[in-house]
Protein backbone atom coordinates (compact mmCIF):
# COMPACT_ATOMS: atom_id res chain seq x y z
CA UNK A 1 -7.99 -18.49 4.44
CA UNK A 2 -8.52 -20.43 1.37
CA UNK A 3 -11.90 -20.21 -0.71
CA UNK A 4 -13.34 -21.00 -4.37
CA UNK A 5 -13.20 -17.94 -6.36
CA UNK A 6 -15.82 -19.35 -9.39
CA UNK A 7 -18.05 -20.95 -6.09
CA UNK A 8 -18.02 -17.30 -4.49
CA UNK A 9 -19.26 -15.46 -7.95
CA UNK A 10 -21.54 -17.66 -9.13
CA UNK A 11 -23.30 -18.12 -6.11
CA UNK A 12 -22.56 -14.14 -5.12
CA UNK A 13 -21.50 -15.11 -1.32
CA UNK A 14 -19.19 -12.68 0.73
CA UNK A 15 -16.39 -13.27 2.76
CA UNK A 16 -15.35 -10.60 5.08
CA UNK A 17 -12.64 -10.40 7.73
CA UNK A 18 -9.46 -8.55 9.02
CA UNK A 19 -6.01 -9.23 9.06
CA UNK A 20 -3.36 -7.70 10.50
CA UNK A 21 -0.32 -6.17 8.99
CA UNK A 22 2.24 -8.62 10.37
CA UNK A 23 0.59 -11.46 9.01
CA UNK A 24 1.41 -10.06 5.63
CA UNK A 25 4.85 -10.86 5.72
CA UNK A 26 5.57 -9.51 1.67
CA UNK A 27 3.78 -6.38 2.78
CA UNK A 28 5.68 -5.92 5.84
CA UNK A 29 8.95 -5.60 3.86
CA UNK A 30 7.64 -2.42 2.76
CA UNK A 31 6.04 -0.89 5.47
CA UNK A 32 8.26 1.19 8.32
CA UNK A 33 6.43 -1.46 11.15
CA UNK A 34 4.41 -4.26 11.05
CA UNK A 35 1.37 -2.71 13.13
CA UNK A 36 -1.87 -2.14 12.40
CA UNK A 37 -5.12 -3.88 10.65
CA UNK A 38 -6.42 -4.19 7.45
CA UNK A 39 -10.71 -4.72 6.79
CA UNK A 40 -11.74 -6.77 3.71
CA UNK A 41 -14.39 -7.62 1.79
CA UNK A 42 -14.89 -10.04 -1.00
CA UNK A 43 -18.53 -10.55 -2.48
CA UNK A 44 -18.79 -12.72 -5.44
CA UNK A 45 -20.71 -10.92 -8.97
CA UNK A 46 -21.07 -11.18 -12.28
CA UNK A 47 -20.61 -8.38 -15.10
CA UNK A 48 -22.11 -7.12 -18.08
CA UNK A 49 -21.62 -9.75 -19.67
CA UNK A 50 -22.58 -12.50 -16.99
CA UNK A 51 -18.31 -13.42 -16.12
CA UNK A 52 -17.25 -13.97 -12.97
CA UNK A 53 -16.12 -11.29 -11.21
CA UNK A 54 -15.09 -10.38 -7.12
CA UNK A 55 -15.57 -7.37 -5.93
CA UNK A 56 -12.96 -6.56 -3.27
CA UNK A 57 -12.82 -3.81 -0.47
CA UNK A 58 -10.04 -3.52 1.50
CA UNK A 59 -9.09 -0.43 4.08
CA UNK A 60 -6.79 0.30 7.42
CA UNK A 61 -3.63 1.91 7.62
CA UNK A 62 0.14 1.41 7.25
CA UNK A 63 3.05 3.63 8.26
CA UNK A 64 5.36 4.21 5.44
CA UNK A 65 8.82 6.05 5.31
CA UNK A 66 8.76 9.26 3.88
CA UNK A 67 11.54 9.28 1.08
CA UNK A 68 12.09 12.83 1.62
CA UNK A 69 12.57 13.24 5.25
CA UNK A 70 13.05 9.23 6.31
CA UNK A 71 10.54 9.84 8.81
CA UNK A 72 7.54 7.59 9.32
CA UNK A 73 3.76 8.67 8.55
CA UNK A 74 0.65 7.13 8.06
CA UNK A 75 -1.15 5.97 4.82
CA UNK A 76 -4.55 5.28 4.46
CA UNK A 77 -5.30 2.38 2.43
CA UNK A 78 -8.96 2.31 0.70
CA UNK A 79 -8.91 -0.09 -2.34
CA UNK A 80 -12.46 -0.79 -3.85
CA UNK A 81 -11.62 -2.79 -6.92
CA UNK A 82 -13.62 -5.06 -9.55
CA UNK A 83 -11.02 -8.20 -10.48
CA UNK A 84 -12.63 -10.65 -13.40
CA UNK A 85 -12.34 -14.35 -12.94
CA UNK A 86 -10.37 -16.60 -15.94
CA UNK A 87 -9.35 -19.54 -16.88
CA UNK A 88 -5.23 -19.66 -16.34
CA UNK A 89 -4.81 -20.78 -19.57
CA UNK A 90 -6.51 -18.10 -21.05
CA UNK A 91 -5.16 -15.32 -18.61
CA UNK A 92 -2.37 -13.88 -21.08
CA UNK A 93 -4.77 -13.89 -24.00
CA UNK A 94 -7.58 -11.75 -21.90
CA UNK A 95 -4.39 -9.26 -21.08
CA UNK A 96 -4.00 -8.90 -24.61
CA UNK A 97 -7.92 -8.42 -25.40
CA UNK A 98 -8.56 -5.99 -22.67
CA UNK A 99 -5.49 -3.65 -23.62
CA UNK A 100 -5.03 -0.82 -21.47
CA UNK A 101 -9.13 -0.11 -21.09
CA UNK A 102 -9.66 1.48 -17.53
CA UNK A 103 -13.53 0.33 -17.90
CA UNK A 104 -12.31 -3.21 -17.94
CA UNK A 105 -11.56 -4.79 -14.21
CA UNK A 106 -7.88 -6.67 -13.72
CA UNK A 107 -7.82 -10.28 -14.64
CA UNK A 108 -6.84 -13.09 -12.33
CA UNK A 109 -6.93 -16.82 -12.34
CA UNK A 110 -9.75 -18.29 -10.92
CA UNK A 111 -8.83 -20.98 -8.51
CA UNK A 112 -10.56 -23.17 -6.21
CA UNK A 113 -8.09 -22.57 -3.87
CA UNK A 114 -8.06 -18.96 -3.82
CA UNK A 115 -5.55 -17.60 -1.05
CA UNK A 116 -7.68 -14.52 0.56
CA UNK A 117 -4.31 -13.52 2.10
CA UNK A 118 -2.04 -13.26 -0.68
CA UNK A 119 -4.53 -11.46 -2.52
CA UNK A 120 -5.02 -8.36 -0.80
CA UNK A 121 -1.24 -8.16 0.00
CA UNK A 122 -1.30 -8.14 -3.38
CA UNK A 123 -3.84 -5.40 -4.39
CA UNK A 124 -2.17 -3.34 -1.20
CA UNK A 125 1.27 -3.63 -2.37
CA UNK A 126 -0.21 -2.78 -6.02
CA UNK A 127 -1.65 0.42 -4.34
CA UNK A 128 0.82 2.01 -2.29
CA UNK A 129 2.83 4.93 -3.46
CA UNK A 130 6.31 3.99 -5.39
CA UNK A 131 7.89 6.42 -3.57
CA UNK A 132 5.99 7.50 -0.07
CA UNK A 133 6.26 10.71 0.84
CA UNK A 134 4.37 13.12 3.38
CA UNK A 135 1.69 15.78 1.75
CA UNK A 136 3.32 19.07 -0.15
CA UNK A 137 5.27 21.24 2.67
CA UNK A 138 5.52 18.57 5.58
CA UNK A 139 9.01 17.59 5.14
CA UNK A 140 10.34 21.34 3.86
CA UNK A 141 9.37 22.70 7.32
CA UNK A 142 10.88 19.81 9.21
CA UNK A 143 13.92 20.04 6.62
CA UNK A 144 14.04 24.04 7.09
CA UNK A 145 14.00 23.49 10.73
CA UNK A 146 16.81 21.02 10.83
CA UNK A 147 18.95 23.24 9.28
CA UNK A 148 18.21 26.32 11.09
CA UNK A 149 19.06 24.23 14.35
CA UNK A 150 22.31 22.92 12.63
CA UNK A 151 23.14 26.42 11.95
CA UNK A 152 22.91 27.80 15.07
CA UNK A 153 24.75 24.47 16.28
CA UNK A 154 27.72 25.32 13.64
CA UNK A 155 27.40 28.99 14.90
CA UNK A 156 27.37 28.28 18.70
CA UNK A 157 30.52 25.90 18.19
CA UNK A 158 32.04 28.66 16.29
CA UNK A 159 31.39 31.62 18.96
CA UNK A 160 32.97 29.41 21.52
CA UNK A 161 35.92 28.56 19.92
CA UNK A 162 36.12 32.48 19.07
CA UNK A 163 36.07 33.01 22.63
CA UNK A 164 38.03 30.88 23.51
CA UNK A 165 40.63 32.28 21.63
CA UNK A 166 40.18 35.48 23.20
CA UNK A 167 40.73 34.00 26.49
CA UNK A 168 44.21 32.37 25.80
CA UNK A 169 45.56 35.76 24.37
């Protein structure tokens, strides 16, 4: 889907849709499958200081690979971001001017042919973890447990072999 991003602020309309995750074909490359659905929403406003802005909302969930464990989980994405509207030729000089100031929102060309797709891969790639993992004391247990089974494996192999000794002398 293809809209004008200045058309969209200035006149404050709202596109809304889903997409699903295998359509995303950068964000797939991340992801542990391709399944699942992500809900947007992108209503055109203005700041402060009457600029362009689009307000986006985007939520659903991926499955990830836990970079402890290897094992897949889910993630719950829920992005509600602010992203201000300039000119490309100006977009490296408002970087500059905005610094590192969390109260200002993210800075992206504004384009009458605005690529809806592309940018919420974008914002969802920008907002999942750099290295996934499952919550605090997930992947111990499942570690702990892998090795206790592994042990008794070793163990069991080693009894065996111990009585089979016995049984040739």
């Amino acid at each position: 889907m293809i809209v004008d991003s200045l058309k969209l602020a200035r006149e404050q309309q709202r596109v809304a849709g889903r997409f699903a995750v295998a359509q995303l074909p950068r964000l797939v490359e991340s992801l542990l499958g391709n399944t699942g659905d992500l809900d947007y929403v992108i209503a055109g406003d203005k700041d402060t200081h009457e600029r362009p802005l689009l307000r986006l909302q985007v939520s659903g969930v991926v499955q990830l690979q836990c970079q402890r464990c290897l094992e897949g989980f889910a993630q719950h994405v829920d992005i509600d971001t602010a992203l201000r509207l300039v000119a490309e030729a100006a977009l490296d000089a408002e970087y500059e001017a905005c610094g590192d100031d969390p109260s200002e929102p993210e800075c992206i060309a504004a384009s009458s042919e605005l690529d809806v797709a592309a940018l919420i891969e974008d914002e969802v790639l920008l907002a999942l973890p750099p290295y996934p993992r499952h919550e605090a004391g997930v992947c111990e247990s499942k570690l702990v447990g892998a090795n206790v089974a592994s042990k008794v494996a070793s163990q069991s192999v080693t009894a065996f072999s111990a009585l089979q000794a016995l049984k040739v002398n």
